[in-house]
Protein backbone atom coordinates (compact mmCIF):
# COMPACT_ATOMS: atom_id res chain seq x y z
CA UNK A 1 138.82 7.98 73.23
CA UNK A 2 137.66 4.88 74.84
CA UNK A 3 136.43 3.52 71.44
CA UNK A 4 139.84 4.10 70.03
CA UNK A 5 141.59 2.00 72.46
CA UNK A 6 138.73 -0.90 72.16
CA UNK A 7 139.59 -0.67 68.49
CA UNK A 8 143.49 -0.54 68.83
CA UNK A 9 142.77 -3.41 71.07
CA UNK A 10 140.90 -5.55 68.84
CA UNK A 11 143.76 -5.10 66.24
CA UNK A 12 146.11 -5.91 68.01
CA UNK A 13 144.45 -9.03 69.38
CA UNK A 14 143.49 -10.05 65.22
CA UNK A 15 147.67 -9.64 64.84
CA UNK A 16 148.44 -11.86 68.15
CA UNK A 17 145.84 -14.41 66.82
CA UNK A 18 147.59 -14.29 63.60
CA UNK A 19 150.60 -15.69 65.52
CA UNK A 20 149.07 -18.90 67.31
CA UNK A 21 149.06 -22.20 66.25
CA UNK A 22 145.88 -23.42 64.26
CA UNK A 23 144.60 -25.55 67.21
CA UNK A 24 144.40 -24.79 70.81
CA UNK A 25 144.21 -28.28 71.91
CA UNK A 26 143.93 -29.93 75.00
CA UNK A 27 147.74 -30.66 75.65
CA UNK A 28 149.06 -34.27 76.65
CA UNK A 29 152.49 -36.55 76.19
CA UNK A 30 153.58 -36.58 73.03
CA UNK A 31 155.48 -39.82 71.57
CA UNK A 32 157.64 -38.67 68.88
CA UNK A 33 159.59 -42.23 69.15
CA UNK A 34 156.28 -44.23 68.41
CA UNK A 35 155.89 -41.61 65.25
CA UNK A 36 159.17 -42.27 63.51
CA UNK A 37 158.88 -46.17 64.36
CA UNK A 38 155.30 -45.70 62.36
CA UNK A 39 157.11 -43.83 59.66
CA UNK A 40 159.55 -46.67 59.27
CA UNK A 41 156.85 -49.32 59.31
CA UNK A 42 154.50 -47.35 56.66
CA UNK A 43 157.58 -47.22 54.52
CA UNK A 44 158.60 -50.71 54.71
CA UNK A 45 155.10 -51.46 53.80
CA UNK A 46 155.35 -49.05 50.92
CA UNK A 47 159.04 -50.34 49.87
CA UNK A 48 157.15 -53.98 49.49
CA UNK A 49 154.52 -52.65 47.10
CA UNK A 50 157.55 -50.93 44.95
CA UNK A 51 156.34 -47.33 46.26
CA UNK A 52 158.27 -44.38 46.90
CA UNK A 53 158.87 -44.09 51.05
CA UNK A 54 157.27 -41.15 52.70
CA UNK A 55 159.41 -38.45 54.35
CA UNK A 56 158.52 -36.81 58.14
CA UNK A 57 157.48 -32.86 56.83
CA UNK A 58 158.20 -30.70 59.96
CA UNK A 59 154.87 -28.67 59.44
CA UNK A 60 152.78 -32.29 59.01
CA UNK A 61 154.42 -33.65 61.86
CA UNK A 62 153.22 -30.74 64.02
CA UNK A 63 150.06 -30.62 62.62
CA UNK A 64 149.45 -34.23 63.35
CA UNK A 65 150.75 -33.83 66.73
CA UNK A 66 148.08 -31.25 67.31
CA UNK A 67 145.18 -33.19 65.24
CA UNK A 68 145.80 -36.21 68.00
CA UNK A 69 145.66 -34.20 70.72
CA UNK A 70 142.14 -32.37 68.86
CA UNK A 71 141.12 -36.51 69.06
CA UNK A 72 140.60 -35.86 73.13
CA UNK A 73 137.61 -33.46 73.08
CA UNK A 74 136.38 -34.29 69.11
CA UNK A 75 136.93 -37.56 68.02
CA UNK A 76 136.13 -37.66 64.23
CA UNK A 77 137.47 -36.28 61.51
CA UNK A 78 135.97 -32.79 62.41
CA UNK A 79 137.63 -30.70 64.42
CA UNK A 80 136.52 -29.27 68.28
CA UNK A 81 136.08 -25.50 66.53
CA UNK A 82 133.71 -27.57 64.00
CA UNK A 83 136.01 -27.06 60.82
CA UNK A 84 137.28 -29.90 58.46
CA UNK A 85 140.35 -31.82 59.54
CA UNK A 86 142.69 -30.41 56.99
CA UNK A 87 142.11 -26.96 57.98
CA UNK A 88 144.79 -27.89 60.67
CA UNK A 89 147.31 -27.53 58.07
CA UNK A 90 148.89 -23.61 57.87
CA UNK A 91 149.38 -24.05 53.83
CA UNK A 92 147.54 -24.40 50.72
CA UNK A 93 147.55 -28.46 49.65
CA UNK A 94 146.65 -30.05 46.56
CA UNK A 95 145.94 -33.24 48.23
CA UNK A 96 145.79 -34.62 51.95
CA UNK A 97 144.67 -37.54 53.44
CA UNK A 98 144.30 -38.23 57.64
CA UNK A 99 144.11 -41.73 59.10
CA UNK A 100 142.93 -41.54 62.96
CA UNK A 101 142.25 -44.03 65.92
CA UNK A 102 142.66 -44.42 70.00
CA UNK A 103 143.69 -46.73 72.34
CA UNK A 104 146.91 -48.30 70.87
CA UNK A 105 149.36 -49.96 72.96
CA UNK A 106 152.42 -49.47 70.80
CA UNK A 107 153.54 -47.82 67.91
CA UNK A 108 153.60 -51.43 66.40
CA UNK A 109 150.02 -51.92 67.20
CA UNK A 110 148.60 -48.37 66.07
CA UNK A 111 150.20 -49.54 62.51
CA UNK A 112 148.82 -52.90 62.21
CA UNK A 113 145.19 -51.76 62.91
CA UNK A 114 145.69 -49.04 60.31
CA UNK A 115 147.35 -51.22 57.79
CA UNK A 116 145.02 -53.96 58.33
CA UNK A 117 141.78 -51.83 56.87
CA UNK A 118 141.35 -51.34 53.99
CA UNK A 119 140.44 -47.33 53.88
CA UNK A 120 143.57 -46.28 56.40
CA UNK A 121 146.06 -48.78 54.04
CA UNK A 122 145.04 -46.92 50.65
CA UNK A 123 145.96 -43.53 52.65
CA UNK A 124 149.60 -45.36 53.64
CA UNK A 125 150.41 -47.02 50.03
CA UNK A 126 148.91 -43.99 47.71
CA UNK A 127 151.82 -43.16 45.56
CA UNK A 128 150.28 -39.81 45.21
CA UNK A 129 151.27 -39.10 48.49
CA UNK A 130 154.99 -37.99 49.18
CA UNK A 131 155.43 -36.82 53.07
CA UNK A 132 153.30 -37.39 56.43
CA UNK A 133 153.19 -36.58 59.87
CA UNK A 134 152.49 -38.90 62.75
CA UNK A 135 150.85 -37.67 65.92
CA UNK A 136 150.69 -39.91 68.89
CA UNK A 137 149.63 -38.07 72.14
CA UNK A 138 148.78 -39.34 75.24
CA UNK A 139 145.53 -37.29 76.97
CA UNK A 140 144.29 -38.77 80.26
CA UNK A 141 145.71 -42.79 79.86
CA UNK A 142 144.69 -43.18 76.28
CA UNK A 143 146.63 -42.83 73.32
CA UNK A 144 145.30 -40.68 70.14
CA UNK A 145 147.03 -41.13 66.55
CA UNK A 146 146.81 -39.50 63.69
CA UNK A 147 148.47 -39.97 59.98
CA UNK A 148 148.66 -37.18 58.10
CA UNK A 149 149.39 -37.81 54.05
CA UNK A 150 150.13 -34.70 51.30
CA UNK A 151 151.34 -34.53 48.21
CA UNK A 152 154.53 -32.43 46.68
CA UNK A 153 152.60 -29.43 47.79
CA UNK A 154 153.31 -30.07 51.47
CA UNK A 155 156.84 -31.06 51.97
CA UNK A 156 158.27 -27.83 53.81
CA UNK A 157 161.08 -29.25 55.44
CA UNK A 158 162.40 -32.77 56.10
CA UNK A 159 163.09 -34.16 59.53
CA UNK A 160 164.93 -37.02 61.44
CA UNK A 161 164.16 -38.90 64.59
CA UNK A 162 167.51 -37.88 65.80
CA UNK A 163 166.64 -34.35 65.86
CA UNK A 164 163.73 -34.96 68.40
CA UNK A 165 166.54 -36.71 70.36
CA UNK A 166 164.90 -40.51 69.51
CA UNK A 167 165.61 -43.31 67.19
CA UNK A 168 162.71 -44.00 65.60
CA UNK A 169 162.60 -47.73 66.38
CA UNK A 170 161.04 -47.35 69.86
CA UNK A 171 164.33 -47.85 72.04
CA UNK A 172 163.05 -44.54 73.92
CA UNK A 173 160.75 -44.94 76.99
CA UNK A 174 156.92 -43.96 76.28
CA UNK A 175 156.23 -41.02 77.72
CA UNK A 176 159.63 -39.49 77.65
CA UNK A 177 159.07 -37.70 74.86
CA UNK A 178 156.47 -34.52 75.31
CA UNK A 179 155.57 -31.39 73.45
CA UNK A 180 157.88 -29.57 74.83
CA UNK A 181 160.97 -31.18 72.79
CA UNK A 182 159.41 -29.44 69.81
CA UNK A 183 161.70 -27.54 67.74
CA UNK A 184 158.87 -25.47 66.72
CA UNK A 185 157.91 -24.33 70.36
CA UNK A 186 154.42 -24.84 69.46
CA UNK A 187 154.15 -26.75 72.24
CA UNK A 188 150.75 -27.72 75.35
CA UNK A 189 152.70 -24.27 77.10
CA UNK A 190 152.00 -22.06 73.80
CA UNK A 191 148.31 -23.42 73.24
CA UNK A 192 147.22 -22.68 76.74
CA UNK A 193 148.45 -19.58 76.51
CA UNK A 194 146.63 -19.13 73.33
CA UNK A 195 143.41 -20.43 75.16
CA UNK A 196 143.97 -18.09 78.11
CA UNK A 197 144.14 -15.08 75.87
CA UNK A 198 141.02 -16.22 73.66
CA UNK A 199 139.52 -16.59 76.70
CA UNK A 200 140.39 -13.08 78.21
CA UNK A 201 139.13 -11.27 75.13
CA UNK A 202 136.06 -13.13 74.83
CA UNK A 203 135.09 -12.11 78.20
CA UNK A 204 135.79 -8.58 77.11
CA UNK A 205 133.46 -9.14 73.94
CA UNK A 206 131.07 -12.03 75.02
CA UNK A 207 132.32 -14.55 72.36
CA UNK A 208 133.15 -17.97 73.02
CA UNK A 209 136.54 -19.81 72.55
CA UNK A 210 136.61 -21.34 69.59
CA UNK A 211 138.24 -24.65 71.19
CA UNK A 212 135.10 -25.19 72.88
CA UNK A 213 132.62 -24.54 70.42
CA UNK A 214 129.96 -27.25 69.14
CA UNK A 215 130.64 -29.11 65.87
CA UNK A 216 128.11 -27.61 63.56
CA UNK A 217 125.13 -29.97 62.85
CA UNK A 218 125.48 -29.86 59.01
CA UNK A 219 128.70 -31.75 60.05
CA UNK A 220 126.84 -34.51 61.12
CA UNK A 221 127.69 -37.45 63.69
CA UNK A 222 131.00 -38.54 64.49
CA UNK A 223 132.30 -35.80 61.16
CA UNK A 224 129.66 -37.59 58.47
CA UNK A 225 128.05 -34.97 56.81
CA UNK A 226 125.28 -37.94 55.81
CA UNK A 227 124.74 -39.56 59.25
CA UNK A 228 121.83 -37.06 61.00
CA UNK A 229 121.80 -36.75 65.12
CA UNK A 230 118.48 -37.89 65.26
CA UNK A 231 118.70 -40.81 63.24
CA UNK A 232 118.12 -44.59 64.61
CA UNK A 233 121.74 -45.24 64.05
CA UNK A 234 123.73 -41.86 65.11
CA UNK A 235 124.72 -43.78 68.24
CA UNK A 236 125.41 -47.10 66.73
CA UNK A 237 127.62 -44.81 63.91
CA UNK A 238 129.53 -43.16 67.04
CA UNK A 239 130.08 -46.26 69.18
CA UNK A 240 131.22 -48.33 65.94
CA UNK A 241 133.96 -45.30 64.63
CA UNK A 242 135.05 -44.72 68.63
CA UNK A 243 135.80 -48.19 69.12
CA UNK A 244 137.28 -48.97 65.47
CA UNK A 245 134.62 -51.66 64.15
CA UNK A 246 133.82 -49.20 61.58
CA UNK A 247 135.17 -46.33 59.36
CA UNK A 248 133.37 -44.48 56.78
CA UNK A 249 133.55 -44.38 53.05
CA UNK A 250 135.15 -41.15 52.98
CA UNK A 251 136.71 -38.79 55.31
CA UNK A 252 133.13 -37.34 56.20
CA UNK A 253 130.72 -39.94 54.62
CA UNK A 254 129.28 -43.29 56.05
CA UNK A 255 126.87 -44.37 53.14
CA UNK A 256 124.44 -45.78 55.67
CA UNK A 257 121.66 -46.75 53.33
CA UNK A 258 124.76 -48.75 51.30
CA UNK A 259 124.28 -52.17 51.00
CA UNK A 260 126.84 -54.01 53.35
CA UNK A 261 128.92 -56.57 51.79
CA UNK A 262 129.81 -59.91 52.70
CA UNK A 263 133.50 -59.04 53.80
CA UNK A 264 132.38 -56.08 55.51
CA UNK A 265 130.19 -57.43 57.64
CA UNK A 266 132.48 -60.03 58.71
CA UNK A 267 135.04 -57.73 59.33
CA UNK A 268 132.97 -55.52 61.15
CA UNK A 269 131.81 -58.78 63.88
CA UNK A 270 135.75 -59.62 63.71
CA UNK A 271 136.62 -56.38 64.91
CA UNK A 272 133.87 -56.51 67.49
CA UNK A 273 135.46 -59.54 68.87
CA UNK A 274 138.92 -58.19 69.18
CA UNK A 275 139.98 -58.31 65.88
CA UNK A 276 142.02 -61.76 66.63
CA UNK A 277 145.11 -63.06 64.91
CA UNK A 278 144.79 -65.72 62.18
CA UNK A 279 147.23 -67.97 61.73
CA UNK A 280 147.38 -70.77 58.57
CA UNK A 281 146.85 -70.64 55.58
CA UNK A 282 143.91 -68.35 53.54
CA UNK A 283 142.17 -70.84 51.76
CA UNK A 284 140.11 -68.63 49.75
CA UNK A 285 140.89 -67.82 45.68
CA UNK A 286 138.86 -64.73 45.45
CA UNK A 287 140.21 -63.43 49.24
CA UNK A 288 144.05 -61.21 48.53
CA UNK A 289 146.18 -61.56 51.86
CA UNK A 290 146.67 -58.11 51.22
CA UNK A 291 142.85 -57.66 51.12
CA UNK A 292 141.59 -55.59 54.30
CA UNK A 293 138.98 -58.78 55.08
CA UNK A 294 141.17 -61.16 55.06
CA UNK A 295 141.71 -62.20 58.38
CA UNK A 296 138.31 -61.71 58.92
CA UNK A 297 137.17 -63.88 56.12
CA UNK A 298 139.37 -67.02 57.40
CA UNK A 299 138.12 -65.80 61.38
CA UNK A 300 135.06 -66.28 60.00
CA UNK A 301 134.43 -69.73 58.52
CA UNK A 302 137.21 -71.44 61.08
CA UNK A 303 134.71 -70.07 64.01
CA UNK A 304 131.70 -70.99 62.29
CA UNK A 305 130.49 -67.83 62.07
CA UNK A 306 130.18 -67.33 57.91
CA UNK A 307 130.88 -70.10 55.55
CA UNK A 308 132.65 -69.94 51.88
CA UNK A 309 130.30 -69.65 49.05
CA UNK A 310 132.37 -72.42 46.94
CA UNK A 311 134.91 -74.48 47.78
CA UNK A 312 137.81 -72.09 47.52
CA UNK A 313 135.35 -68.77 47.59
CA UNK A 314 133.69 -66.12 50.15
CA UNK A 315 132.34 -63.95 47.50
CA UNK A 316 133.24 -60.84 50.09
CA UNK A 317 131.76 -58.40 47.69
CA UNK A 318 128.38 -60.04 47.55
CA UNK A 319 125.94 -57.80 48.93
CA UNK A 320 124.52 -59.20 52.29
CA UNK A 321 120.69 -59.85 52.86
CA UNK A 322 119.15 -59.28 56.21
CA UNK A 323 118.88 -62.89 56.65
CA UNK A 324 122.88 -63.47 56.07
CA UNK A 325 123.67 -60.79 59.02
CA UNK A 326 121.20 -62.49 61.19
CA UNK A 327 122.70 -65.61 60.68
CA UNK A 328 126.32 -64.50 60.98
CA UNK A 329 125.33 -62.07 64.43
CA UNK A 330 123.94 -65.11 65.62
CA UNK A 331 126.94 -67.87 65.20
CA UNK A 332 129.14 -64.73 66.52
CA UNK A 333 127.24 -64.54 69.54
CA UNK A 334 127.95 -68.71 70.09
CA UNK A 335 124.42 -69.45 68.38
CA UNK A 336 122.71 -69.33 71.61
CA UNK A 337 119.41 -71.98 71.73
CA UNK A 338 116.25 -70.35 71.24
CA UNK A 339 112.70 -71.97 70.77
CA UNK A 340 109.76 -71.13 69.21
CA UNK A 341 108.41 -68.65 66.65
CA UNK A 342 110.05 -65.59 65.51
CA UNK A 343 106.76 -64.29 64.53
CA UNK A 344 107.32 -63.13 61.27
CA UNK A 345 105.11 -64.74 58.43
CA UNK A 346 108.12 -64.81 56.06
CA UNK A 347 110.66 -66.51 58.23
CA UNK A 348 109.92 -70.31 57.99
CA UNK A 349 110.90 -72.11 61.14
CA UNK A 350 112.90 -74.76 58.38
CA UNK A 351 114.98 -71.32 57.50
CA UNK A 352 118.81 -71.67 58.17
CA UNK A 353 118.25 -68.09 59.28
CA UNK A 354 115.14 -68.76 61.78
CA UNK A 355 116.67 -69.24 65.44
CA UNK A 356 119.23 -66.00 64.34
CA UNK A 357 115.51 -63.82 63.62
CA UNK A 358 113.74 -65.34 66.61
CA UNK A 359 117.23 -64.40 68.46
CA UNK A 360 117.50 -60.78 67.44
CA UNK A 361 113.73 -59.87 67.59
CA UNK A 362 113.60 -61.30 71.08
CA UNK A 363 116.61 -59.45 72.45
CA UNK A 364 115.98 -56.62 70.80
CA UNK A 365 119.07 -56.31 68.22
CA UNK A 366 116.59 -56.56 65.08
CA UNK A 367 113.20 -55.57 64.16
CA UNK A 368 110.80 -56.55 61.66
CA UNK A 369 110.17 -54.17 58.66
CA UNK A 370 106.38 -54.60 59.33
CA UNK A 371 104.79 -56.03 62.34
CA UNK A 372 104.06 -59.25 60.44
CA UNK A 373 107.67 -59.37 58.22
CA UNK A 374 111.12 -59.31 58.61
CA UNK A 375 112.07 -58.63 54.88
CA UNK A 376 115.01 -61.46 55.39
CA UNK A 377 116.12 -60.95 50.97
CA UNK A 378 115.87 -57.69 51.83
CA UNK A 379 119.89 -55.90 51.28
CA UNK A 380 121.18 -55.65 54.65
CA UNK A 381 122.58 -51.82 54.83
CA UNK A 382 125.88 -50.47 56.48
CA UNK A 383 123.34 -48.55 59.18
CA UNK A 384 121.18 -51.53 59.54
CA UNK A 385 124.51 -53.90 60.61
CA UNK A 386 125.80 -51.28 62.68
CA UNK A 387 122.54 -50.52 64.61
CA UNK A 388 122.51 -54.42 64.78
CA UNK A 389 125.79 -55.09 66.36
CA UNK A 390 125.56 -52.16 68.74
CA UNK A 391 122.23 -53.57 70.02
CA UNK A 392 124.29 -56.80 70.50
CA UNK A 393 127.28 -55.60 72.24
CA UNK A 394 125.49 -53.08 74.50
């Protein structure tokens, strides 16, 4: 009799499970203004490129909403239960796409950063892509966003700022607007009760909440499958995605042993530094305005940190050599004086790149690739430059 009830219990506990949302996440103060004031600037950015605008899908929107708040205890592109971002979405999609990030000020400022790169602008302007949701959530003073992108497949139902009481163009107060103005009532209220009732059973059972399980190490760092834990540059990886100096090549790749290009590299130090506005003209023929480097590029040579390969050109797809990111870490950091040898036997002191070697090597940013060589023609990789920066910064 007693294993009857266990069994009736555990069947209706599958059904109830059935019922909750597809995240129990950790809650926080949702902005639904800032989400249709994004939605209005990815679609005037769209409009300007001659593509279709995007349309706020009720079931995206929620899903975003939860995805931002997921941002608080996991921040990656893999989920806190360890599954792949998408899974957050109830349906079956043909295509998705998720652009992510923290510590925005505005709804204005969240879209410039994710405009302004290159990977997070070919999510906003794919014509493929015919709805989104927005999530912008609040958790503990910092604010967590998340685009969501789908195709046809995905559109459920359309919605309008008005019916989550705001405009859309920011006129309502941050942090007026929470979870519980959902029309879906999947709000912080429902997930913790899902969480308490996850929890209850798996003290019954000894499980473990799925919310607070352990991304799986196949995952990788920071959701890239290719980045290891115990590599040199799992930290550097983390720290560089966290803080938005770096994004991966794909939703759960980094490439690390990718040769780093000119542009990125000086987007990468541009970022580092605050990502600055550029004002003037770009006087580069082979640098788009539209091109996600392009502020960098002009940063750059105006603060002495890179200079054009021509007289109108940066050549940012020109693979970097070790001695390039030297010398461009270096002018970054305000070329600081340093005297003497850098001890490698292929690093002339006449080198343009000699005081950045003897720099890093003594402060511990860069190491030779022998005890007696620095390799400076050697391609400088996307994990080397990370590692590099990160050694600089911290």
């Amino acid at each position: 009799m007693r294993k009857r009830r266990i069994l009736c219990f555990l069947l209706t506990a599958i059904l109830l499970l059935g019922m909750l949302p597809t995240a129990f996440a950790a809650g926080g103060t949702r902005y639904y203004d800032w989400a249709f004031e994004i939605l209005d600037e990815m679609n005037a950015a769209r409009a300007q490129n001659g593509i279709a605008p995007l349309t706020m899908d009720e079931t995206m929107l929620e899903c975003a909403m939860i995805r931002a708040e997921e941002l608080s205890i996991n921040y990656g592109h893999t989920r806190p239960n360890g599954q792949k971002w998408y899974t957050v979405y109830p349906g079956t999609a043909r295509s998705m796409g998720e652009n992510i990030g923290y510590g925005y000020t505005s709804a204005q400022d969240a879209h410039e950063k994710w405009i302004n790169s290159r990977d997070h602008r070919e999510n906003i302007l794919n014509p493929d892509y015919v709805c989104c949701g927005v999530g912008m959530v609040e958790v503990g003073g910092t604010v967590y966003g998340v685009e969501l992108f789908g195709d046809s497949s995905c559109l459920t139902k359309a919605v309008s700022a008005g019916q989550y009481g705001v405009s859309g163009h920011g006129s309502t107060p941050a942090g007026t607007q929470t979870g519980n103005t959902n029309t879906n009532n999947t709000d912080g209220n429902y997930n913790d009760w899902g969480n308490a009732f996850l929890s209850f059973v798996n003290g019954l059972f000894g499980g473990q909440s799925s919310s607070n399980s352990s991304t799986p190490s196949s995952s990788g760092v920071a959701g890239f499958r290719d980045v290891a834990a115990d590599s040199y540059y799992a930290n550097a990886v983390t720290w560089g995605v966290s803080r938005g100096i770096v994004q991966g090549t794909s939703a759960n790749t980094f490439s690390p042993d990718q040769g780093c290009t000119r542009g990125q590299i000086v987007t990468f130090l541009w970022r580092a530094a605050g990502a600055p506005q550029v004002s003037g003209s770009n006087p580069f023929g082979d640098v788009s305005s539209s091109d996600y480097c392009c502020q960098a590029c002009v940063w750059a040579v105006r603060q002495g940190v890179a200079q054009g390969t021509g007289a109108n050109t940066f050549s940012p797809n020109r693979t970097c050599t070790r001695a390039e990111a030297m010398a461009f870490l270096w002018r970054a950091a305000g070329s600081p004086s340093v005297g003497g040898s850098s001890g490698f036997s292929d690093v002339p002191s006449g080198e343009y790149y000699a005081a950045a070697v003897t720099w890093a090597h003594r402060n511990g940013i860069a190491e030779g690739t022998s005890a007696t060589t620095f390799s400076p023609n050697q391609t400088c990789t996307r994990a080397q430059i990370i590692e590099f920066i990160y050694r600089w910064k911290t």
